[in-house]
C-alpha atoms as a PDB file:
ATOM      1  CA  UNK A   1       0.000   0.000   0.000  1.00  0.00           C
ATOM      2  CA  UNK A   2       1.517   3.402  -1.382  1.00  0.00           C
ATOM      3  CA  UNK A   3       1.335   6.589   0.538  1.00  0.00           C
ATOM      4  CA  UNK A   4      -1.338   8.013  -1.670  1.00  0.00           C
ATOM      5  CA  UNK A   5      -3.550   4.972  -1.499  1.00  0.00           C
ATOM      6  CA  UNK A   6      -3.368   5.273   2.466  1.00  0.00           C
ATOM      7  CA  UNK A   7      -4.111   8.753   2.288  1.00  0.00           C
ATOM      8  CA  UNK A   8      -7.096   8.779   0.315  1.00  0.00           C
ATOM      9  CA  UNK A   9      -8.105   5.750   2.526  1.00  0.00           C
ATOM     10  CA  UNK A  10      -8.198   8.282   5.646  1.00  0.00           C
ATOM     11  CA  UNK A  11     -10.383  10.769   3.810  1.00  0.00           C
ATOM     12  CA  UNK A  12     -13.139   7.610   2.439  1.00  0.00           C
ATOM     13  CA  UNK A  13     -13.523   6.956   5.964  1.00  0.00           C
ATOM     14  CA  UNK A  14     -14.564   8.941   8.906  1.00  0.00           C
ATOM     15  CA  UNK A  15     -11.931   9.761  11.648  1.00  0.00           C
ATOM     16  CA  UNK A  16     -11.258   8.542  14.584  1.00  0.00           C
ATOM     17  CA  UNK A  17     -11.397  10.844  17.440  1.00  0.00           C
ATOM     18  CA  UNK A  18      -9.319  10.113  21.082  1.00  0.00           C
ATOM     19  CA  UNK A  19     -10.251  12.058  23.851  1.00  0.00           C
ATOM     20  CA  UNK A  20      -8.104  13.153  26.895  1.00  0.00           C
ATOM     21  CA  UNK A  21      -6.854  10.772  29.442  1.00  0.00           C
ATOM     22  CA  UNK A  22      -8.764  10.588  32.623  1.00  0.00           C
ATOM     23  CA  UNK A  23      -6.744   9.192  35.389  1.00  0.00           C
ATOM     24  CA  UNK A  24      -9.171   7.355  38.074  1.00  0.00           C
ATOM     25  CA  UNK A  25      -8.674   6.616  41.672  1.00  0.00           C
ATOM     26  CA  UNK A  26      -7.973   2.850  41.434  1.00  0.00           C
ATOM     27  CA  UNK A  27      -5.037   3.897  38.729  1.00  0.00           C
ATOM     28  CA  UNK A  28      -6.555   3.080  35.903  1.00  0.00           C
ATOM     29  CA  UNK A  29      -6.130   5.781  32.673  1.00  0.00           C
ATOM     30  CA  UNK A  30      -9.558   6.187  30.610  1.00  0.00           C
ATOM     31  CA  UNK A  31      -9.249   6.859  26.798  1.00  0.00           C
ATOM     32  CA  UNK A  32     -12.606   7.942  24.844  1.00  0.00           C
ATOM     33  CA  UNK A  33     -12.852   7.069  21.274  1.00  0.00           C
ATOM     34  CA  UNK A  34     -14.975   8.525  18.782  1.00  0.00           C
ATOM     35  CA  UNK A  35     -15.797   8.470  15.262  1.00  0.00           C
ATOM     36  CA  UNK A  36     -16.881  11.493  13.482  1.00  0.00           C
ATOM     37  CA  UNK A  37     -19.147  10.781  10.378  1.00  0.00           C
ATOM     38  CA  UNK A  38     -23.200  10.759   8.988  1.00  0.00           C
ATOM     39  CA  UNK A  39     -24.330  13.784   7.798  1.00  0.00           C
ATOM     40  CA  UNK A  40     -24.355  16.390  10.637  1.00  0.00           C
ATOM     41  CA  UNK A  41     -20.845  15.040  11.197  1.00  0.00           C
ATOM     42  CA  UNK A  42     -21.430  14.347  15.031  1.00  0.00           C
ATOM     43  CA  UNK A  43     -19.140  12.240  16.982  1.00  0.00           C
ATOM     44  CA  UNK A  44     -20.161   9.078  17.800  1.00  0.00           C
ATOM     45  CA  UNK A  45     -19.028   6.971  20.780  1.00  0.00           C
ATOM     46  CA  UNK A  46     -16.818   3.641  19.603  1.00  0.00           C
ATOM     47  CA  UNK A  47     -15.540   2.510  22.907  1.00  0.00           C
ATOM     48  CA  UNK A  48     -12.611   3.037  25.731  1.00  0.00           C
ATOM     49  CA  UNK A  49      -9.032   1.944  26.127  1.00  0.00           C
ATOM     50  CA  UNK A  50      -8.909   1.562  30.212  1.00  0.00           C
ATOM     51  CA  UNK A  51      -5.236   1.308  30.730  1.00  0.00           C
ATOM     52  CA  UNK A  52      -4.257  -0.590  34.353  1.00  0.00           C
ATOM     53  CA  UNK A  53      -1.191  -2.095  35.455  1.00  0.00           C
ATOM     54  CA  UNK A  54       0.457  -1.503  31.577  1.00  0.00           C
ATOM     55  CA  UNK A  55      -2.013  -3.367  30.386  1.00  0.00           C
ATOM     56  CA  UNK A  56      -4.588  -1.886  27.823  1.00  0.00           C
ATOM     57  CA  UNK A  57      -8.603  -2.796  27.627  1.00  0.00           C
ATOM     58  CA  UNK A  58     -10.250  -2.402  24.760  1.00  0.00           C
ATOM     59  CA  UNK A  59     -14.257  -1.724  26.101  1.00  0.00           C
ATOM     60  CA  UNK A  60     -16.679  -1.270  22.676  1.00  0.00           C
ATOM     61  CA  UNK A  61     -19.546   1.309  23.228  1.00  0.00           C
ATOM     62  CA  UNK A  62     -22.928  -0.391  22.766  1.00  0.00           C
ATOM     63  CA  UNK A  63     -26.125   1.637  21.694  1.00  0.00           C
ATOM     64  CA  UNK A  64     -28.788  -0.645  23.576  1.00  0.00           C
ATOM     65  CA  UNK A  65     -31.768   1.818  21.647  1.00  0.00           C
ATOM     66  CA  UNK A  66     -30.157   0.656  18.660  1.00  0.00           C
ATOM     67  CA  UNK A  67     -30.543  -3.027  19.321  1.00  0.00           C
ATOM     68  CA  UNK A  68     -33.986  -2.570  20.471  1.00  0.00           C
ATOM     69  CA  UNK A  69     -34.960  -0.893  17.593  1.00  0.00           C
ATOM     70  CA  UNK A  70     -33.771  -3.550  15.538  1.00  0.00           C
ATOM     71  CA  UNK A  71     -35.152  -6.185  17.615  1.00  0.00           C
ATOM     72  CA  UNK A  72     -39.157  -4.271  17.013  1.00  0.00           C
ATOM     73  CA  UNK A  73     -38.633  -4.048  13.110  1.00  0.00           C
ATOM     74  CA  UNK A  74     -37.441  -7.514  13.200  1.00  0.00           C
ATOM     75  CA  UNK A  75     -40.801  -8.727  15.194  1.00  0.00           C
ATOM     76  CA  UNK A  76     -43.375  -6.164  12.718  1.00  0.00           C
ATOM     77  CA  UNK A  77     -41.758  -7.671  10.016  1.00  0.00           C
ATOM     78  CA  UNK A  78     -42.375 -11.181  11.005  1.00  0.00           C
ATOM     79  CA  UNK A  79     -46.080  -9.998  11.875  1.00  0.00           C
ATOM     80  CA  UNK A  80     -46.255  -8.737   8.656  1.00  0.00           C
ATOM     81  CA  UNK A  81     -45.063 -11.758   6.611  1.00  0.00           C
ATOM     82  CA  UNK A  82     -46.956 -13.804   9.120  1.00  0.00           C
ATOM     83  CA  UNK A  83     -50.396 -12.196   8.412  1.00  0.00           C
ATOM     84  CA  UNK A  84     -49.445 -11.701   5.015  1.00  0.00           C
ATOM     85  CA  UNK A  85     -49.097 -15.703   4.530  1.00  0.00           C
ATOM     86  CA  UNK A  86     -52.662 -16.546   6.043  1.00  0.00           C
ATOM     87  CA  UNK A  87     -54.042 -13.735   4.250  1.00  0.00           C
ATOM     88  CA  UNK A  88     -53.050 -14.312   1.286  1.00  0.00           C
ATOM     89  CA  UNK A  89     -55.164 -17.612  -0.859  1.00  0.00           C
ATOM     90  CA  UNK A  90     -52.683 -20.366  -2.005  1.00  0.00           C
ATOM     91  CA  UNK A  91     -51.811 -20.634  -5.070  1.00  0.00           C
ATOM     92  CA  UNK A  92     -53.047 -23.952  -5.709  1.00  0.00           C
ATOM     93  CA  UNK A  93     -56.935 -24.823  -6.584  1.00  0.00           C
ATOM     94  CA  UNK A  94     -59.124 -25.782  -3.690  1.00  0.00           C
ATOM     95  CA  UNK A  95     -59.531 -29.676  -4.199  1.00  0.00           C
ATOM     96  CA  UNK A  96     -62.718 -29.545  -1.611  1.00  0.00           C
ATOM     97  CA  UNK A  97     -65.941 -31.086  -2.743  1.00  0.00           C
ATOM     98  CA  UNK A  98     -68.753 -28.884  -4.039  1.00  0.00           C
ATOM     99  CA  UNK A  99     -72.401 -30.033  -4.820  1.00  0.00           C
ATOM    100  CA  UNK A 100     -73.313 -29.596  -8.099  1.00  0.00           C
END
């Protein structure tokens, strides 16, 4: 990978953003990461390095509205199909007597 094709590879994708180091009681040093991007170009939250002991933590940020949301559209779009199917009239012709 050239220079140039790394470059350009920074620009095609949104930066990533590290915050300053917060130093807790217990010792531990707290790095924020974000990602600036979308639109409105708003940061949002990735995760934390949590740095103890010289050893780094990787903790990933986790939008729990997000995966709620997905979970509801999952479960209208299984209603959906769901009524859809015993709706809907097969396809097939209905091999039930009739009087003539």
């Amino acid at each position: 990978m050239t220079i140039r094709d790394r470059v350009e590879q920074l620009v095609a994708e949104p930066p990533i953003v590290f915050g300053e180091p917060i130093d807790t009681a217990d010792g531990a040093t707290v790095i924020t990461v974000s990602s600036v991007g979308g639109l409105l170009r708003h940061p949002r939250p990735v995760g934390v390095f949590v740095v103890h002991e010289g050893r780094a933590h990787w903790t990933p940020a986790m939008d729990a509205n997000r995966i709620a949301q997905l979970g509801e559209w999952i479960g209208l779009l299984t209603g959906v199909i769901a009524a859809l199917a015993l709706l809907r009239r097969p396809p097939w012709p209905d091999l039930g007597h009739r009087p003539v």
